[in-house]
PDB file of N, CA and C in Angstrom:
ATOM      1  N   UNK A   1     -36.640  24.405  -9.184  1.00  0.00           N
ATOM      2  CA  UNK A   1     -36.429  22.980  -9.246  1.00  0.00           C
ATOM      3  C   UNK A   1     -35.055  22.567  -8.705  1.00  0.00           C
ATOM      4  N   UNK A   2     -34.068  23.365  -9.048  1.00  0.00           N
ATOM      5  CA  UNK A   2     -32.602  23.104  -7.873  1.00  0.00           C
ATOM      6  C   UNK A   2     -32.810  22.844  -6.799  1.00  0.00           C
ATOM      7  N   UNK A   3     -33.379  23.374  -6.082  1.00  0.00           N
ATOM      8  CA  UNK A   3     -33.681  23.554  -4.569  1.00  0.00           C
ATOM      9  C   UNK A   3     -34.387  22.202  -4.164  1.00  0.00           C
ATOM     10  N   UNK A   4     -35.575  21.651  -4.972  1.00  0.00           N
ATOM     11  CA  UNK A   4     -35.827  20.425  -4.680  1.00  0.00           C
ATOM     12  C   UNK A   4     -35.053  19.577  -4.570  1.00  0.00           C
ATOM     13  N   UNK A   5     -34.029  19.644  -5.738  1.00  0.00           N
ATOM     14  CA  UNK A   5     -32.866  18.302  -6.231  1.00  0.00           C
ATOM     15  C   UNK A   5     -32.058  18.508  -4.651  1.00  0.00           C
ATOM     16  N   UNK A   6     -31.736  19.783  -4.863  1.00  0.00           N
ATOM     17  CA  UNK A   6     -30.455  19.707  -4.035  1.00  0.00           C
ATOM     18  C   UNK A   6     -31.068  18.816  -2.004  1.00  0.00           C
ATOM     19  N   UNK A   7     -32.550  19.288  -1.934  1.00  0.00           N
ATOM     20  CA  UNK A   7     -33.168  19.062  -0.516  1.00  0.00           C
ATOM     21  C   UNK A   7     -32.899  17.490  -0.744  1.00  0.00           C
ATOM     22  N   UNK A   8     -33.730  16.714  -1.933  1.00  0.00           N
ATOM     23  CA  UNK A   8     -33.419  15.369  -2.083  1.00  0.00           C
ATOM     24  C   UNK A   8     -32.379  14.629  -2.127  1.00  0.00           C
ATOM     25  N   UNK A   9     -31.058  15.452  -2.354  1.00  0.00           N
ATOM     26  CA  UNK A   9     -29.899  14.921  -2.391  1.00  0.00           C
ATOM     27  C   UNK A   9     -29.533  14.656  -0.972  1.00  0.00           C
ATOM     28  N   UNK A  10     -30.282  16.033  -0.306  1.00  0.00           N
ATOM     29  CA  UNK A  10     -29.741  15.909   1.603  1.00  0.00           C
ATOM     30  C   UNK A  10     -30.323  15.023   1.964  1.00  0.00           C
ATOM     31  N   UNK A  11     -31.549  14.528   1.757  1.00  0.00           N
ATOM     32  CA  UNK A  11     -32.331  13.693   2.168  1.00  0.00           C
ATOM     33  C   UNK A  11     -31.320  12.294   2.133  1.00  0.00           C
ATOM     34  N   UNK A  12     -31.522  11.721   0.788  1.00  0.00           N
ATOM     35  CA  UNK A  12     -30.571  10.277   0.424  1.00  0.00           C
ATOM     36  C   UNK A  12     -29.311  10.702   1.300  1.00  0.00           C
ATOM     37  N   UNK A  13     -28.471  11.642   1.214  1.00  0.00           N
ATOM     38  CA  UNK A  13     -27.355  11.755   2.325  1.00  0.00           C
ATOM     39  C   UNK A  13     -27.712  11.214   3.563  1.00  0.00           C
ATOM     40  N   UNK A  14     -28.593  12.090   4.317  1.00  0.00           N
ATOM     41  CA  UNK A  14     -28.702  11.948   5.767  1.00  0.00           C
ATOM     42  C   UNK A  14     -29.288   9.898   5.488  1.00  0.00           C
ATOM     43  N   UNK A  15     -29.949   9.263   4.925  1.00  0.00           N
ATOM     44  CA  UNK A  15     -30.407   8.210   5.059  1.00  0.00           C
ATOM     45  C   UNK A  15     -29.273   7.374   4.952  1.00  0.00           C
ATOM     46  N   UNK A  16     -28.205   7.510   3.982  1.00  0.00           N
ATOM     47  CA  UNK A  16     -26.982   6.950   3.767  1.00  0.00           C
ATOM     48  C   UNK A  16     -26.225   7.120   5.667  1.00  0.00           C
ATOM     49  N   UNK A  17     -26.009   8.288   6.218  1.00  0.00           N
ATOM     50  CA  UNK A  17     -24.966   8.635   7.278  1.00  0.00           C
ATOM     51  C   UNK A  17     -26.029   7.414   8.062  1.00  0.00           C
ATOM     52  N   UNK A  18     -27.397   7.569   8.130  1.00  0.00           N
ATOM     53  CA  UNK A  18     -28.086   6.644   9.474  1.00  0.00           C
ATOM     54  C   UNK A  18     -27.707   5.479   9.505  1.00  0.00           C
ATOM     55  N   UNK A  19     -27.533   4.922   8.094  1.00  0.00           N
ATOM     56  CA  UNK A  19     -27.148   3.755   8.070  1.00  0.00           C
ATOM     57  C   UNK A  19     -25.591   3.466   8.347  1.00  0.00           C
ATOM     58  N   UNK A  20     -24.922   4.541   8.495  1.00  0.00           N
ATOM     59  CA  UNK A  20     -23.436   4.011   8.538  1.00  0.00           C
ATOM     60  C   UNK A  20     -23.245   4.240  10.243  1.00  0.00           C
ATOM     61  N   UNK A  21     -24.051   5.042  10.633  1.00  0.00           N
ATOM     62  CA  UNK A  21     -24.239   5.066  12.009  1.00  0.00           C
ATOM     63  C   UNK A  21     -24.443   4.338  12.740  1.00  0.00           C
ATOM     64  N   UNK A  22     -25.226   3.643  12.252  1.00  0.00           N
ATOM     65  CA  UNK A  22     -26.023   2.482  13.118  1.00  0.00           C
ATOM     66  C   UNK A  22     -24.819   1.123  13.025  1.00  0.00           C
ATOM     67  N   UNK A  23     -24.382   0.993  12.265  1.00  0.00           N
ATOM     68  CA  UNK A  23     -23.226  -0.092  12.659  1.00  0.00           C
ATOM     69  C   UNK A  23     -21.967   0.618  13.523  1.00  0.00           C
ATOM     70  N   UNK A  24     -21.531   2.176  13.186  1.00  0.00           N
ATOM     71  CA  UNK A  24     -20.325   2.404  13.890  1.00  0.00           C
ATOM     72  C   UNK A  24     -20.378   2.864  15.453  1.00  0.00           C
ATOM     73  N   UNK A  25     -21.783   3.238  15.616  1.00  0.00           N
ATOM     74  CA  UNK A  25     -21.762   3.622  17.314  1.00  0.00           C
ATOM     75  C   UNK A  25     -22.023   2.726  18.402  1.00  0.00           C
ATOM     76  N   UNK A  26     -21.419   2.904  19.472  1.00  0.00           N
ATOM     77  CA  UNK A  26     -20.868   1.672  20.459  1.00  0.00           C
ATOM     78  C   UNK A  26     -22.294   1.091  20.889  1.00  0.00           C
ATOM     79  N   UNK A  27     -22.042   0.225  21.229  1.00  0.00           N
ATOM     80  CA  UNK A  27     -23.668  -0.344  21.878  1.00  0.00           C
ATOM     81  C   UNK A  27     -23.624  -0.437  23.132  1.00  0.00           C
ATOM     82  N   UNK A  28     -22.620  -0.197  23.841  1.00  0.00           N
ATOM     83  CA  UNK A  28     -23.198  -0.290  25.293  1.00  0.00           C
ATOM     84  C   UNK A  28     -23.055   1.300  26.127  1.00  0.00           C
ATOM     85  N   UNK A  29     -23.308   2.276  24.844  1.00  0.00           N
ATOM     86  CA  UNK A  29     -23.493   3.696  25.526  1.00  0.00           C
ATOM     87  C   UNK A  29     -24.984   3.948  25.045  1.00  0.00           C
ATOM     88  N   UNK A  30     -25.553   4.497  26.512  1.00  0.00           N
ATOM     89  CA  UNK A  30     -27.708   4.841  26.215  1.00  0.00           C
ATOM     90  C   UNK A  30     -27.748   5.916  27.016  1.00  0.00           C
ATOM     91  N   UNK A  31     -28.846   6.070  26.778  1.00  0.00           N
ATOM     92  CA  UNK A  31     -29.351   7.568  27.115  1.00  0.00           C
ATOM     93  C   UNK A  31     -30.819   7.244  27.991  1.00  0.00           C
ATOM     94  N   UNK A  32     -30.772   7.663  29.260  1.00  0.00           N
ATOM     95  CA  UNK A  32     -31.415   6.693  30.398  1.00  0.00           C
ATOM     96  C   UNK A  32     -32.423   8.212  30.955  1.00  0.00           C
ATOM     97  N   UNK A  33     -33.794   7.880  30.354  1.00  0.00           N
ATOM     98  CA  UNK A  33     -34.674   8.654  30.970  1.00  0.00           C
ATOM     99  C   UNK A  33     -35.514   8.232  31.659  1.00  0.00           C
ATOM    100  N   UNK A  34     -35.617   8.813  33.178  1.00  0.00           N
ATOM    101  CA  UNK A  34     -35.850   8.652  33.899  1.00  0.00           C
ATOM    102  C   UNK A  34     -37.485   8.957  34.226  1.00  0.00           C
ATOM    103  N   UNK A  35     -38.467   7.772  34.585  1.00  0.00           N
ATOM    104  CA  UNK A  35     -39.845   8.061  34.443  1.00  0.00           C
ATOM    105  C   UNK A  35     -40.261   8.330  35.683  1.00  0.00           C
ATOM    106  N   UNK A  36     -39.895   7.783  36.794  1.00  0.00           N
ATOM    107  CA  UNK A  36     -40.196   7.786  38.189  1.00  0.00           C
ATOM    108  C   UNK A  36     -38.678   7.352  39.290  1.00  0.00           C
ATOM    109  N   UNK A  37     -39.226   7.384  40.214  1.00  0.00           N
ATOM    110  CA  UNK A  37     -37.622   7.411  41.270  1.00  0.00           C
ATOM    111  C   UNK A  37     -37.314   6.210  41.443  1.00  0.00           C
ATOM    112  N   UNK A  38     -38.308   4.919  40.883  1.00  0.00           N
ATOM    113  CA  UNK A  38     -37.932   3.788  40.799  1.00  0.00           C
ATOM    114  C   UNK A  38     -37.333   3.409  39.398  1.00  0.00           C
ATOM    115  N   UNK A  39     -38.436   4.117  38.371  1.00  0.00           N
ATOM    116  CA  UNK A  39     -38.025   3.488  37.056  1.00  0.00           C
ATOM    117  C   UNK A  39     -37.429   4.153  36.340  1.00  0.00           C
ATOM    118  N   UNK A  40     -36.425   3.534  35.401  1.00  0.00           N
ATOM    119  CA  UNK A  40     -35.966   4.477  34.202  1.00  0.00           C
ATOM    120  C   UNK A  40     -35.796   3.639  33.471  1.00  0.00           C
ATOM    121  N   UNK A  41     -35.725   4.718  31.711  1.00  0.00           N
ATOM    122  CA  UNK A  41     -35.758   3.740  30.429  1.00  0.00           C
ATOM    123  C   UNK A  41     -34.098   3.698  30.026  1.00  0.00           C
ATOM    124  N   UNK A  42     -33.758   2.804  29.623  1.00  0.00           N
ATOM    125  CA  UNK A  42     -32.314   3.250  28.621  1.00  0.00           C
ATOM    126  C   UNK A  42     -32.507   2.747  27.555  1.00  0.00           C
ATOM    127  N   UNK A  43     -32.378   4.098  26.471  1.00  0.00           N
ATOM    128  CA  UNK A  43     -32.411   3.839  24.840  1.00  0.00           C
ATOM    129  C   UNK A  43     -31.100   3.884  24.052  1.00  0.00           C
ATOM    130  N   UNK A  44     -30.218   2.698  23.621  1.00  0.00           N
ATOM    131  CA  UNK A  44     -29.183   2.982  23.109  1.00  0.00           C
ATOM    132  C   UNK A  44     -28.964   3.927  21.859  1.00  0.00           C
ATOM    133  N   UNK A  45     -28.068   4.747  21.858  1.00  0.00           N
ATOM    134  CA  UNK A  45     -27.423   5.435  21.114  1.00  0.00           C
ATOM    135  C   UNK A  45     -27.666   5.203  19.869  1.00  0.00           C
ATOM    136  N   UNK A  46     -27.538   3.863  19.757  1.00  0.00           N
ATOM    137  CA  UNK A  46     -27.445   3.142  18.010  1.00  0.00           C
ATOM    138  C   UNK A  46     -28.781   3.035  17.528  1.00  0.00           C
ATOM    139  N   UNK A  47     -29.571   3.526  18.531  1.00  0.00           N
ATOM    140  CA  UNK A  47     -30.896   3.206  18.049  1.00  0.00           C
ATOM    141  C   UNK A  47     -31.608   4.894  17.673  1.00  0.00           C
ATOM    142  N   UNK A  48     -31.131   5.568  18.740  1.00  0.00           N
ATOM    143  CA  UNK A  48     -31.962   7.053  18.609  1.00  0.00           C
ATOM    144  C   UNK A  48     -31.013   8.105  17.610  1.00  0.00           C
ATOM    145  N   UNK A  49     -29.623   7.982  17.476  1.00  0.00           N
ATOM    146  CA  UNK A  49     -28.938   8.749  16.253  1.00  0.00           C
ATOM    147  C   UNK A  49     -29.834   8.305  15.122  1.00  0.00           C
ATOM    148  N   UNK A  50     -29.383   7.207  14.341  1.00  0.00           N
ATOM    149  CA  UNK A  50     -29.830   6.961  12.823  1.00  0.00           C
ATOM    150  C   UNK A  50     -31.383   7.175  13.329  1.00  0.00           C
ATOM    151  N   UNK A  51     -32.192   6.966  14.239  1.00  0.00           N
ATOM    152  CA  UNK A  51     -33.947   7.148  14.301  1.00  0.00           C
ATOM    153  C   UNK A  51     -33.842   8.614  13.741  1.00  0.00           C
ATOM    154  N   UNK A  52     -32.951   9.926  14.550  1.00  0.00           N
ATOM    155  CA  UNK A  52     -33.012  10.977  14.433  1.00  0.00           C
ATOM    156  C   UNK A  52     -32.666  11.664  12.733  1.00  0.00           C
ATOM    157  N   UNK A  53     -31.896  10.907  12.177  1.00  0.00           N
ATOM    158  CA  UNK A  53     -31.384  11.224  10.690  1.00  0.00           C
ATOM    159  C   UNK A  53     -32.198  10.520   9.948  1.00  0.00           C
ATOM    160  N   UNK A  54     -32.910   9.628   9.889  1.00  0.00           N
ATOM    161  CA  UNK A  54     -33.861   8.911   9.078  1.00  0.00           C
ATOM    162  C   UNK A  54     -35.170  10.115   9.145  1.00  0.00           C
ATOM    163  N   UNK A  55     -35.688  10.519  10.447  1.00  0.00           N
ATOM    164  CA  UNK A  55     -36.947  10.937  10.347  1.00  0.00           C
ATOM    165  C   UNK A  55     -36.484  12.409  10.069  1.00  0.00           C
ATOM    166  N   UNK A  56     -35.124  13.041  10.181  1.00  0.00           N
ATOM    167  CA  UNK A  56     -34.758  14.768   9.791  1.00  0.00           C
ATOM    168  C   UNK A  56     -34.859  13.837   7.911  1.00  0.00           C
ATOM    169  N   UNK A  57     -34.585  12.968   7.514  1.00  0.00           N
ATOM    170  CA  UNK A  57     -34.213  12.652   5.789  1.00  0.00           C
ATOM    171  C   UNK A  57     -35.611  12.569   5.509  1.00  0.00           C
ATOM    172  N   UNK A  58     -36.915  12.386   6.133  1.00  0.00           N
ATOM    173  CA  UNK A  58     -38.041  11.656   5.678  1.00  0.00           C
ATOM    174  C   UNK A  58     -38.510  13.217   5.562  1.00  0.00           C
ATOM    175  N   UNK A  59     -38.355  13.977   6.596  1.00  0.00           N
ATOM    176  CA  UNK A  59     -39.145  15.665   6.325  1.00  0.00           C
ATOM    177  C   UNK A  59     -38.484  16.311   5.056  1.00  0.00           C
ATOM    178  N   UNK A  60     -36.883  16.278   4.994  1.00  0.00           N
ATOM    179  CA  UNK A  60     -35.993  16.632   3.801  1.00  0.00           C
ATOM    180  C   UNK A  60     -36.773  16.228   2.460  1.00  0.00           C
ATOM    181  N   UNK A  61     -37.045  15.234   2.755  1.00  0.00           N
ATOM    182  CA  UNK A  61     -37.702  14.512   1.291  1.00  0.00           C
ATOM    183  C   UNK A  61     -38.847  14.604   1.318  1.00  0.00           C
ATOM    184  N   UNK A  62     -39.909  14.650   2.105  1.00  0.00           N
ATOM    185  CA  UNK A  62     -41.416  15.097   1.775  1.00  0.00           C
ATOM    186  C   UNK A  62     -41.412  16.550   1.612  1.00  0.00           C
ATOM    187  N   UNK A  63     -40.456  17.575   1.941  1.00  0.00           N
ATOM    188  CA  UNK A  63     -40.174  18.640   1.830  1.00  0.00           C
ATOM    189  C   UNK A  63     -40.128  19.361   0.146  1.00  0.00           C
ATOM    190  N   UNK A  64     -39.160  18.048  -0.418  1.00  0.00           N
ATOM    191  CA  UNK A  64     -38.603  18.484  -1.459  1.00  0.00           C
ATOM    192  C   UNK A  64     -39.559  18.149  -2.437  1.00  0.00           C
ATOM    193  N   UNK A  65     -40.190  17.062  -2.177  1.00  0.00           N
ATOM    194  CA  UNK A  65     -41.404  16.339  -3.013  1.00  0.00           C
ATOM    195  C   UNK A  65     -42.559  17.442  -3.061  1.00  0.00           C
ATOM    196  N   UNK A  66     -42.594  18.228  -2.109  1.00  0.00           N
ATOM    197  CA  UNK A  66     -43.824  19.471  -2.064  1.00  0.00           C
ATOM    198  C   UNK A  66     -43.468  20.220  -2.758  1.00  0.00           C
ATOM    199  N   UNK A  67     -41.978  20.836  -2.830  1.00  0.00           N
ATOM    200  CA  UNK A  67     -41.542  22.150  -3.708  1.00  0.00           C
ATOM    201  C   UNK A  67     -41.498  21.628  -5.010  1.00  0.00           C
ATOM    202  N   UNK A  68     -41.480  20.331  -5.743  1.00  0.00           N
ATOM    203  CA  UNK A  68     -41.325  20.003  -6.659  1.00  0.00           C
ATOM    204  C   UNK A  68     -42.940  19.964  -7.607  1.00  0.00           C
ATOM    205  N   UNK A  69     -43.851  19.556  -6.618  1.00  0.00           N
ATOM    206  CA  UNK A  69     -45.044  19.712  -7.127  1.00  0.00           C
ATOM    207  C   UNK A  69     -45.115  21.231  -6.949  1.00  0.00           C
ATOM    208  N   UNK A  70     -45.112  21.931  -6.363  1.00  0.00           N
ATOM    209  CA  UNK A  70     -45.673  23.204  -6.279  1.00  0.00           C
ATOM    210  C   UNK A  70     -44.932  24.009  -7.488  1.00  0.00           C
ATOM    211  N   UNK A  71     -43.822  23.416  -7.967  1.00  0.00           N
ATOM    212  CA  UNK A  71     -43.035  24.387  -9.135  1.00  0.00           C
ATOM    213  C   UNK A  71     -43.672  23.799 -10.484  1.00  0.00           C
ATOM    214  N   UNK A  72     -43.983  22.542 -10.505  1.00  0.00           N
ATOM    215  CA  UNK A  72     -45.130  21.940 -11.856  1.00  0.00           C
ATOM    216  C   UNK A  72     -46.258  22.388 -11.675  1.00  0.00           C
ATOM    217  N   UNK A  73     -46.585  22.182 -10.695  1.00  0.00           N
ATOM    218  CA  UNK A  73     -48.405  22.794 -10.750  1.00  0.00           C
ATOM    219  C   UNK A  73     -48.942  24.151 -10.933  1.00  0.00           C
ATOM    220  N   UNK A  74     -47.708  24.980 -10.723  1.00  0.00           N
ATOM    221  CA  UNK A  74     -48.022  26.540 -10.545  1.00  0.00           C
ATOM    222  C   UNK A  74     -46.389  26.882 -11.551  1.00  0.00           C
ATOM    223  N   UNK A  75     -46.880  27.013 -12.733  1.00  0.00           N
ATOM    224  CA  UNK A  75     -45.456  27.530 -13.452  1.00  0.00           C
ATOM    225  C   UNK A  75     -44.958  29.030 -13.548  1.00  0.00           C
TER     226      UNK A  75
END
């Protein structure tokens, strides 16, 4: 049951940093992928960091929510 607490604690962490992210990183730096020789996308920074720590916090926490049932259900 530690191991759950402690995964859930990373979880609420990483969701806390996305959010402090998303106001402190610059907005006019993106990350420009290129679909064809005419077109390309640019996705700002402020948008794909905290995307990336929200959805690593959402596995952290469905993670921890599994080990937590699996340590009640099977004692």
């Amino acid at each position: 049951m530690p191991t759950a607490r402690l995964l859930m604690i990373i979880s609420e962490v990483l969701a806390g940093v996305a959010i402090v992210c998303s106001f402190l990183l610059p907005r006019n730096f993106d990350f420009a992928f290129r679909i064809s020789s005419q077109m390309s996308i640019g996705i700002p920074v402020r948008w794909l960091v905290p995307l990336f720590l929200i959805v690593t916090a959402g596995v952290t926490g469905a993670a921890s929510l599994l080990r937590m049932y699996w340590s009640l259900a099977h004692p």
